[in-house]
PDB file of N, CA and C in Angstrom:
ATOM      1  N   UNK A   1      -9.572 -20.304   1.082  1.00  0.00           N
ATOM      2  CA  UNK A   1      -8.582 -19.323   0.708  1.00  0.00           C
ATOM      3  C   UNK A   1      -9.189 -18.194  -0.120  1.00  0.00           C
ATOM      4  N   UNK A   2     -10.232 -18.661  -1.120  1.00  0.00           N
ATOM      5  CA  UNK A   2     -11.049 -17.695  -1.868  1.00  0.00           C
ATOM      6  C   UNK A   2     -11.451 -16.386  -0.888  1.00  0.00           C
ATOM      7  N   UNK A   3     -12.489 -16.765   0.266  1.00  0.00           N
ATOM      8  CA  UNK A   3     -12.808 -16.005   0.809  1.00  0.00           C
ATOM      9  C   UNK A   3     -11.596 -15.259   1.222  1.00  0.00           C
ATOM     10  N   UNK A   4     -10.954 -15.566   1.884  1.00  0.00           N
ATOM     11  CA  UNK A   4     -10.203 -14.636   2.795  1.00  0.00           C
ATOM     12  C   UNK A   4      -9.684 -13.413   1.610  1.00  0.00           C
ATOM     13  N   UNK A   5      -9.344 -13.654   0.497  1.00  0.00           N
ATOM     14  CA  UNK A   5      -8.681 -12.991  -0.684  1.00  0.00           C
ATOM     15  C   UNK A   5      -9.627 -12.096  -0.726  1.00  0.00           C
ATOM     16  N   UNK A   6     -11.428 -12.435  -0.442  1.00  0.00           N
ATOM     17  CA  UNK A   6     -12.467 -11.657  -0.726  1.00  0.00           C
ATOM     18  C   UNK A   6     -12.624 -10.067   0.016  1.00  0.00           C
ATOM     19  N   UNK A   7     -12.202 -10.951   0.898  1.00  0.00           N
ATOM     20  CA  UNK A   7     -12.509 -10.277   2.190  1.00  0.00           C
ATOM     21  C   UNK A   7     -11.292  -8.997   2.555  1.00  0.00           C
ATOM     22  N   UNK A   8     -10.359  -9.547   2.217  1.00  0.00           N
ATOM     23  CA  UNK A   8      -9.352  -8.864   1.960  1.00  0.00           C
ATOM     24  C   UNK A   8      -9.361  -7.933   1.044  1.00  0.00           C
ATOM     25  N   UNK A   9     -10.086  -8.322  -0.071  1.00  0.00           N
ATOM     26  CA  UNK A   9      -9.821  -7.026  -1.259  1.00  0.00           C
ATOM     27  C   UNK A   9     -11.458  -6.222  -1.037  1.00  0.00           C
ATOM     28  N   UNK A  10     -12.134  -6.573  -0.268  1.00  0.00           N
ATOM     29  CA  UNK A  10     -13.165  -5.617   0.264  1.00  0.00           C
ATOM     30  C   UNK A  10     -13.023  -4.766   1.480  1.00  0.00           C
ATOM     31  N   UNK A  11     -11.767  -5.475   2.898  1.00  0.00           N
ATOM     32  CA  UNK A  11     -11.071  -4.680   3.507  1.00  0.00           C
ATOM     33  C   UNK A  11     -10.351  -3.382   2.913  1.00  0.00           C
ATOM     34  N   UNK A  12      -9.549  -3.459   1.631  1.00  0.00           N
ATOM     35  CA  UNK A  12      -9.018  -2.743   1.186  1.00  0.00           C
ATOM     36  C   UNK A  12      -9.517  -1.571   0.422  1.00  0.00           C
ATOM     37  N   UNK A  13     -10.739  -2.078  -0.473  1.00  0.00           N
ATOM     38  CA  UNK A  13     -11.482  -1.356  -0.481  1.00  0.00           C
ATOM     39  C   UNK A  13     -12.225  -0.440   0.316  1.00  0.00           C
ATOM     40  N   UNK A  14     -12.676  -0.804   1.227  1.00  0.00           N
ATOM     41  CA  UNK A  14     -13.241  -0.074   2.414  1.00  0.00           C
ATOM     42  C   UNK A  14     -12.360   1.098   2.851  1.00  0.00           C
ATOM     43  N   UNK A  15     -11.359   0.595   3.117  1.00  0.00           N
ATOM     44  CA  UNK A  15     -10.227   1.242   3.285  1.00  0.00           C
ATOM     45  C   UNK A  15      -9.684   2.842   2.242  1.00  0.00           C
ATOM     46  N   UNK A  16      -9.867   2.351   1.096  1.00  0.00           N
ATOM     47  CA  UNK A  16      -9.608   3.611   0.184  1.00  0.00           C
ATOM     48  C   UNK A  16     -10.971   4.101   0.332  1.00  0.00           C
ATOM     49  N   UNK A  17     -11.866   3.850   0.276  1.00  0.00           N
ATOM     50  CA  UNK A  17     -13.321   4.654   0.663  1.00  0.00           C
ATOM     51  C   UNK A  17     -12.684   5.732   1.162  1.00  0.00           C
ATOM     52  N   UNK A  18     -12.782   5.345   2.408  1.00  0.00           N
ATOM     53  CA  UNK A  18     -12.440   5.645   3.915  1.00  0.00           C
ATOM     54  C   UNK A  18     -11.492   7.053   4.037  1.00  0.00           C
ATOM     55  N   UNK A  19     -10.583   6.721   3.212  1.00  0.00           N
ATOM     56  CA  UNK A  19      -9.086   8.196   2.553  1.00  0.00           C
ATOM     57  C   UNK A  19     -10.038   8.664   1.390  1.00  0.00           C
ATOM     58  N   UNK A  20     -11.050   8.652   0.493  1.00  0.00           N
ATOM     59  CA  UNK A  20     -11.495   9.547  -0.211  1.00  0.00           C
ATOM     60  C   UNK A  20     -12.331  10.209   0.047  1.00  0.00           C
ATOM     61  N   UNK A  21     -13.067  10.530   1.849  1.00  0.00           N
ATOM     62  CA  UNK A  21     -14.143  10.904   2.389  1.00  0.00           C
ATOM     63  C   UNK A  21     -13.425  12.091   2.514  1.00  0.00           C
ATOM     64  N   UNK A  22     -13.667  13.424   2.303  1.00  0.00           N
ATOM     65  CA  UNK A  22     -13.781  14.674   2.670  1.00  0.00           C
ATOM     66  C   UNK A  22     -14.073  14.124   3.902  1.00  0.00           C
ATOM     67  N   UNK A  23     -13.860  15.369   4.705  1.00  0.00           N
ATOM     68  CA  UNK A  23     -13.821  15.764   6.195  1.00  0.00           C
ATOM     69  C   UNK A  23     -15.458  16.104   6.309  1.00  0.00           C
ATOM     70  N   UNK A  24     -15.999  17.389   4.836  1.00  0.00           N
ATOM     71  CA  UNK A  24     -17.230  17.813   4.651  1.00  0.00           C
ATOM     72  C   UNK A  24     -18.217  16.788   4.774  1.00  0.00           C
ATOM     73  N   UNK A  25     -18.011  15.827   3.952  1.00  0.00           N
ATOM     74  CA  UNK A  25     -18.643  14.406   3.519  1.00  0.00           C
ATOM     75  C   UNK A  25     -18.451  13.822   4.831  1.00  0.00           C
ATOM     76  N   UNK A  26     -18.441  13.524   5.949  1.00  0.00           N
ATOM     77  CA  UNK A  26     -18.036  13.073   7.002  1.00  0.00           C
ATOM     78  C   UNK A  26     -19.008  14.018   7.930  1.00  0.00           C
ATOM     79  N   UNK A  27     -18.921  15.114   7.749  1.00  0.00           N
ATOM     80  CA  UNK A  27     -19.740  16.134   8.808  1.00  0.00           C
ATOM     81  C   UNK A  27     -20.777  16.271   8.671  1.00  0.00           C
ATOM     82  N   UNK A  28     -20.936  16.103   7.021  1.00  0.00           N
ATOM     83  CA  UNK A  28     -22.993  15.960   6.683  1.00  0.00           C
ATOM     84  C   UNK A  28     -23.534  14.557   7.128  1.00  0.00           C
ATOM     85  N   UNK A  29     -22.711  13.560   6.896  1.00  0.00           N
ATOM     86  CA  UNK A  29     -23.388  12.251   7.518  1.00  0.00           C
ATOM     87  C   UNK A  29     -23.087  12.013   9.353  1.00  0.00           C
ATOM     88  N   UNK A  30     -22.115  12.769   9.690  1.00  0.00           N
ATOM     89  CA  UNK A  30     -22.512  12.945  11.146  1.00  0.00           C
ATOM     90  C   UNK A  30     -23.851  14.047  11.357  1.00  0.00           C
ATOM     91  N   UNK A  31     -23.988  15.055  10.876  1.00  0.00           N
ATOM     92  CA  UNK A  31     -25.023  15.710  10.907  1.00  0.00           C
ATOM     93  C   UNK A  31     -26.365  14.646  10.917  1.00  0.00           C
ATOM     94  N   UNK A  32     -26.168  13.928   9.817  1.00  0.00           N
ATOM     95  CA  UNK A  32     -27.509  12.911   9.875  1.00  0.00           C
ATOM     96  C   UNK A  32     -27.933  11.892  11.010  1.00  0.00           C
ATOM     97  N   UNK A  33     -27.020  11.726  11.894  1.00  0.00           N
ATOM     98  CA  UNK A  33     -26.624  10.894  12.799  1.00  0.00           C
ATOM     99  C   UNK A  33     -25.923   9.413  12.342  1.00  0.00           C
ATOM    100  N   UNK A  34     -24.824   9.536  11.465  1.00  0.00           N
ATOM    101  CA  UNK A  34     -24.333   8.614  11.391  1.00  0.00           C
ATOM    102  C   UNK A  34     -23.187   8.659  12.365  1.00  0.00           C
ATOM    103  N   UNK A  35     -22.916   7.429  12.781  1.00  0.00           N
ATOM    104  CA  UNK A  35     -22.032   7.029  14.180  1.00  0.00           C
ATOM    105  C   UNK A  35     -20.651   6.365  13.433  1.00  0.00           C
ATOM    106  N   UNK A  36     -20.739   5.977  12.185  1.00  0.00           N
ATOM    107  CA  UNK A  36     -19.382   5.706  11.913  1.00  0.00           C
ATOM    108  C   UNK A  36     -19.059   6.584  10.953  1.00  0.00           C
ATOM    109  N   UNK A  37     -19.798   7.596  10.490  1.00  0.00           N
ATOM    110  CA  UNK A  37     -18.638   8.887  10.063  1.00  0.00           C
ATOM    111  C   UNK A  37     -18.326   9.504  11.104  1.00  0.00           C
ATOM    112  N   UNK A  38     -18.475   9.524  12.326  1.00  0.00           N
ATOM    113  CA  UNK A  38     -17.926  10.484  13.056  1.00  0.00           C
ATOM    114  C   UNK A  38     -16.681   9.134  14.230  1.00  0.00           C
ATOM    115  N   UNK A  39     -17.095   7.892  14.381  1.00  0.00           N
ATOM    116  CA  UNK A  39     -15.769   7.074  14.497  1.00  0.00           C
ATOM    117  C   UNK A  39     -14.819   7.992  13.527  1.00  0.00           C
ATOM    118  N   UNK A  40     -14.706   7.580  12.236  1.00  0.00           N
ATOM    119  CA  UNK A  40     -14.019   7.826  10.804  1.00  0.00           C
ATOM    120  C   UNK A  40     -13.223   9.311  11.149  1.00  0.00           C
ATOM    121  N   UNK A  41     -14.088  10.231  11.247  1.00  0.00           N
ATOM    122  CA  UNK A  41     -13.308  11.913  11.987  1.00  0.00           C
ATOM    123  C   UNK A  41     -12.706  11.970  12.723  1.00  0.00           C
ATOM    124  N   UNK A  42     -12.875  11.035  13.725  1.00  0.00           N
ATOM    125  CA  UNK A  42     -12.506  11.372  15.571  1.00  0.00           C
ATOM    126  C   UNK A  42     -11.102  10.371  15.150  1.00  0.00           C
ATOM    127  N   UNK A  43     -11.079   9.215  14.481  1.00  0.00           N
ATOM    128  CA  UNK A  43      -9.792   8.798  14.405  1.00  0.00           C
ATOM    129  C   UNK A  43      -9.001   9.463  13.446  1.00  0.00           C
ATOM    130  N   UNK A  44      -9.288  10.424  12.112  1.00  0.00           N
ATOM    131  CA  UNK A  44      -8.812  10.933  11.883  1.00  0.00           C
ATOM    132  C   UNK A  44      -8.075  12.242  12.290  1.00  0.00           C
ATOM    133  N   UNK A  45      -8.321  12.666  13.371  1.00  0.00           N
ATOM    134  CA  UNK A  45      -7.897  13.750  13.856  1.00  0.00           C
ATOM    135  C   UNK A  45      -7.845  14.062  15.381  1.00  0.00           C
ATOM    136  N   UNK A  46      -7.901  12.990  16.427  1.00  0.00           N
ATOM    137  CA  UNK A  46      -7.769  12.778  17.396  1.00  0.00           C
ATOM    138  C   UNK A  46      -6.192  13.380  17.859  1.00  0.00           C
ATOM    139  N   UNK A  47      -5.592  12.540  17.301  1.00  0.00           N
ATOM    140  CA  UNK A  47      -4.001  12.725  17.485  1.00  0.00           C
ATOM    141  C   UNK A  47      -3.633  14.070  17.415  1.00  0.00           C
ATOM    142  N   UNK A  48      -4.079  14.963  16.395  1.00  0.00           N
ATOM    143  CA  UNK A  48      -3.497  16.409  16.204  1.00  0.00           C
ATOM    144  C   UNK A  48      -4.441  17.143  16.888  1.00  0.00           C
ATOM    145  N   UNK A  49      -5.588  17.151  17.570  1.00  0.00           N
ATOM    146  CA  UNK A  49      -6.285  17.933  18.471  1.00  0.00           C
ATOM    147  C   UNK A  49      -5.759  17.474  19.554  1.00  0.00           C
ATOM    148  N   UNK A  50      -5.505  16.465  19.768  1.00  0.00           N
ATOM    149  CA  UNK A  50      -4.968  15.999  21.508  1.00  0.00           C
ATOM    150  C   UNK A  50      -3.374  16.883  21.662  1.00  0.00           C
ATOM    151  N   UNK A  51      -2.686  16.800  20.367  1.00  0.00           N
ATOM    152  CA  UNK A  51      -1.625  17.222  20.755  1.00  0.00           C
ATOM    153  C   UNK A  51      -1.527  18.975  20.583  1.00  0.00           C
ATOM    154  N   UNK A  52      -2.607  19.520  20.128  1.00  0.00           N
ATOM    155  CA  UNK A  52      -3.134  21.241  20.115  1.00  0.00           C
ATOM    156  C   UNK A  52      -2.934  21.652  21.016  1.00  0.00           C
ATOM    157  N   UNK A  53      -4.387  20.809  21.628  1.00  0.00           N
ATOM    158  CA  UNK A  53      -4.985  21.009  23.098  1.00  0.00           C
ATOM    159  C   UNK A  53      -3.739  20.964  24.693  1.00  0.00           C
ATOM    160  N   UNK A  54      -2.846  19.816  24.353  1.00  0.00           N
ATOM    161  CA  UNK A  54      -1.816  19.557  25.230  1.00  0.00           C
ATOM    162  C   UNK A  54      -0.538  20.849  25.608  1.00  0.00           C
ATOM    163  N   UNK A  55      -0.300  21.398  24.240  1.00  0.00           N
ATOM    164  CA  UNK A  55       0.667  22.288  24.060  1.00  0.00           C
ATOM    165  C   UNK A  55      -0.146  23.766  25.006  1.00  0.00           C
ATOM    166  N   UNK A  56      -1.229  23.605  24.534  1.00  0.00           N
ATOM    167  CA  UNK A  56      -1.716  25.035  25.623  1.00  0.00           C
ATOM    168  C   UNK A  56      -2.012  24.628  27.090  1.00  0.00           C
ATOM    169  N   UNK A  57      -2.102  23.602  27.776  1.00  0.00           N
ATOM    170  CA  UNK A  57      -3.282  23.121  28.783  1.00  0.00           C
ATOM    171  C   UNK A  57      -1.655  22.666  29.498  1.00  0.00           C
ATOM    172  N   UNK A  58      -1.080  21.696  29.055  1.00  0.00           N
ATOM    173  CA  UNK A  58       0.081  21.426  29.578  1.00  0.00           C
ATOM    174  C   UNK A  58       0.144  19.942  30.689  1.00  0.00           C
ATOM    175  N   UNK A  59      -1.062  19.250  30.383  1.00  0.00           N
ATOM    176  CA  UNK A  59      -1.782  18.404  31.117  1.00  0.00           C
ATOM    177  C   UNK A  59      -2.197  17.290  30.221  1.00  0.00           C
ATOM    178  N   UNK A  60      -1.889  16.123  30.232  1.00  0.00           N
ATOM    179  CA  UNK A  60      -2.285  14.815  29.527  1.00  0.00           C
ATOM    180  C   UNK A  60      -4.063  14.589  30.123  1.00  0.00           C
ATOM    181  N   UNK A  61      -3.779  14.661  31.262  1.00  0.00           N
ATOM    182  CA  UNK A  61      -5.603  14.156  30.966  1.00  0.00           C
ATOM    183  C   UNK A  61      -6.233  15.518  31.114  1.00  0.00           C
ATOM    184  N   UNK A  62      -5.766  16.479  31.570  1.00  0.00           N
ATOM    185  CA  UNK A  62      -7.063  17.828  30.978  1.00  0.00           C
ATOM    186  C   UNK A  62      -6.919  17.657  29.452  1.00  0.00           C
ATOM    187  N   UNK A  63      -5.840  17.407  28.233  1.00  0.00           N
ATOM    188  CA  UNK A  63      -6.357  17.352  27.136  1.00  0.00           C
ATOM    189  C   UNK A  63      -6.614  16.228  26.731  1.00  0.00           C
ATOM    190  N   UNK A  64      -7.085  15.318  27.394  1.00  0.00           N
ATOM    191  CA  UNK A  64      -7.584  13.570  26.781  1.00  0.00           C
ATOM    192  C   UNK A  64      -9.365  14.285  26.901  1.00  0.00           C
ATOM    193  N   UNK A  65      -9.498  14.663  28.363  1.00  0.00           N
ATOM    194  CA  UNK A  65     -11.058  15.452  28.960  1.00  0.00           C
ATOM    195  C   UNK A  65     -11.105  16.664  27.708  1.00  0.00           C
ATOM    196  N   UNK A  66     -10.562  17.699  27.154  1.00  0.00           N
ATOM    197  CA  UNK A  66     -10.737  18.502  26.004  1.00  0.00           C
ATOM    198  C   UNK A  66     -10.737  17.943  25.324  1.00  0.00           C
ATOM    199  N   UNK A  67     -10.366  16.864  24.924  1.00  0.00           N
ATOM    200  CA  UNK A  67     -10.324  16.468  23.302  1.00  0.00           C
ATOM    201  C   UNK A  67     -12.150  15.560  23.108  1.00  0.00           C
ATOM    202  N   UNK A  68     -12.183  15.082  24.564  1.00  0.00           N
ATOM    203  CA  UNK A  68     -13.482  14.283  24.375  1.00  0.00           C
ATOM    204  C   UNK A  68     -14.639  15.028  24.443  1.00  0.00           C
ATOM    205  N   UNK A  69     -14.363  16.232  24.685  1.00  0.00           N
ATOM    206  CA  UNK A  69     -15.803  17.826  24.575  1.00  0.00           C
ATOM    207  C   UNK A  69     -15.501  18.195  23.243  1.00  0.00           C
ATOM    208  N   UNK A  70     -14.329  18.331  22.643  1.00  0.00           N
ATOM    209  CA  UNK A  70     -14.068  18.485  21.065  1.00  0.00           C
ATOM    210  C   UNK A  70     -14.828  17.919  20.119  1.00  0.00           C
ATOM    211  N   UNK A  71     -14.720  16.661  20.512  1.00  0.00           N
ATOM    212  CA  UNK A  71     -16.036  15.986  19.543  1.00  0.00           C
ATOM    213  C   UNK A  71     -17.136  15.707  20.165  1.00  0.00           C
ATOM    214  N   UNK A  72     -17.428  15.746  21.380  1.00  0.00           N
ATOM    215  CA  UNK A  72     -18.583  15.637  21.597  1.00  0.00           C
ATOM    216  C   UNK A  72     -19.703  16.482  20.944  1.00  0.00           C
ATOM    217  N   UNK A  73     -18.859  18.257  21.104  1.00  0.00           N
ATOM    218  CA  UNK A  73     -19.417  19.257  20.331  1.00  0.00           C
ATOM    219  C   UNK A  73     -19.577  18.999  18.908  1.00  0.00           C
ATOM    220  N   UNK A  74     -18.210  18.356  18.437  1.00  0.00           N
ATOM    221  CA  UNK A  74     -19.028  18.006  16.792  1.00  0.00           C
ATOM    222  C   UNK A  74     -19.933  17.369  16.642  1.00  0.00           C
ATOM    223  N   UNK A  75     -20.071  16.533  17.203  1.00  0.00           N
ATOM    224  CA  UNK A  75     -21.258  15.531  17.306  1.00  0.00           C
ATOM    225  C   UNK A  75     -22.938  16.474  17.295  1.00  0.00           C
ATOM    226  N   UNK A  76     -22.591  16.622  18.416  1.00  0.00           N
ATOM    227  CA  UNK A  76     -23.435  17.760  18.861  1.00  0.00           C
ATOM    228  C   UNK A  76     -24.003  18.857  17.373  1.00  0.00           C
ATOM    229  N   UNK A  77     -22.890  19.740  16.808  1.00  0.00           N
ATOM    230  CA  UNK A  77     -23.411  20.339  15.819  1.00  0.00           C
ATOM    231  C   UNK A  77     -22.661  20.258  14.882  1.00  0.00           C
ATOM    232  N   UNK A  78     -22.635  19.444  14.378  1.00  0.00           N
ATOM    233  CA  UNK A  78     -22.192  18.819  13.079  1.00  0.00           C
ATOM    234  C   UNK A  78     -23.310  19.649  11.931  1.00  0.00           C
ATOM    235  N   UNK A  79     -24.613  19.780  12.158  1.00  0.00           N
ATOM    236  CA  UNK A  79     -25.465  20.296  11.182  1.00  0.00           C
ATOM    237  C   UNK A  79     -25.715  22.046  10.880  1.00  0.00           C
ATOM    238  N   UNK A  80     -24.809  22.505  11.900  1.00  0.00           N
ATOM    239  CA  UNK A  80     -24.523  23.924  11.887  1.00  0.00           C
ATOM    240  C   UNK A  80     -23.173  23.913  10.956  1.00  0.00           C
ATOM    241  N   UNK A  81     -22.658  23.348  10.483  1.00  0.00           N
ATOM    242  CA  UNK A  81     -21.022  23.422  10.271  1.00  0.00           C
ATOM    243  C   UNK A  81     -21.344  24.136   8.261  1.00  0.00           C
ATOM    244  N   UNK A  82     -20.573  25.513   8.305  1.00  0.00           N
ATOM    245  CA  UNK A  82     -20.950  25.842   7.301  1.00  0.00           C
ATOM    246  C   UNK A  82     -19.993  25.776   5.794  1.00  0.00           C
ATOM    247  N   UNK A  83     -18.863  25.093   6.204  1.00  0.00           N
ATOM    248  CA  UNK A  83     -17.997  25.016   5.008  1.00  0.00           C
ATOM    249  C   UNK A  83     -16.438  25.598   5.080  1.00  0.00           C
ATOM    250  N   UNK A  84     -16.343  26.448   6.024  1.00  0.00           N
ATOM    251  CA  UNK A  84     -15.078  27.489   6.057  1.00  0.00           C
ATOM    252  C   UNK A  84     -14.220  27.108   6.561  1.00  0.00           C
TER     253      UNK A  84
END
């Protein structure tokens, strides 16, 4: 039972990490090639680019296909990204 309590209050922890990451803080360690700050981005903001992209395009999978070049490009240049 110990553990699970452990594990749990290190889930949770993780968790508030996770909501105190700047977006910035997220884009410099994707810049570095980290693969779970940019998981961490892409679920943070998936939903409101898919539904951007949808309102102009008018198409569920042309904006599922835009949304997955959306970040691909961040991915991509995450180390160009200047602050603005």
């Amino acid at each position: 039972m110990q553990n699970i309590i452990a594990i749990s209050a290190a889930a949770q922890q993780g968790i508030l990490a996770v909501q105190a990451t700047s977006d910035e803080m997220l884009l410099e360690s994707v810049a570095d090639g980290n693969k779970s700050a940019m998981h961490i981005l892409y679920a943070r903001h998936r939903v409101r680019v898919y539904r951007f992209i949808l309102r102009m395009v008018r198409d569920a999978t042309t904006a599922e296909d835009l949304v997955s070049q959306v970040f691909l490009d961040v991915w991509r240049t995450a180390g160009q990204f200047e602050g603005r």
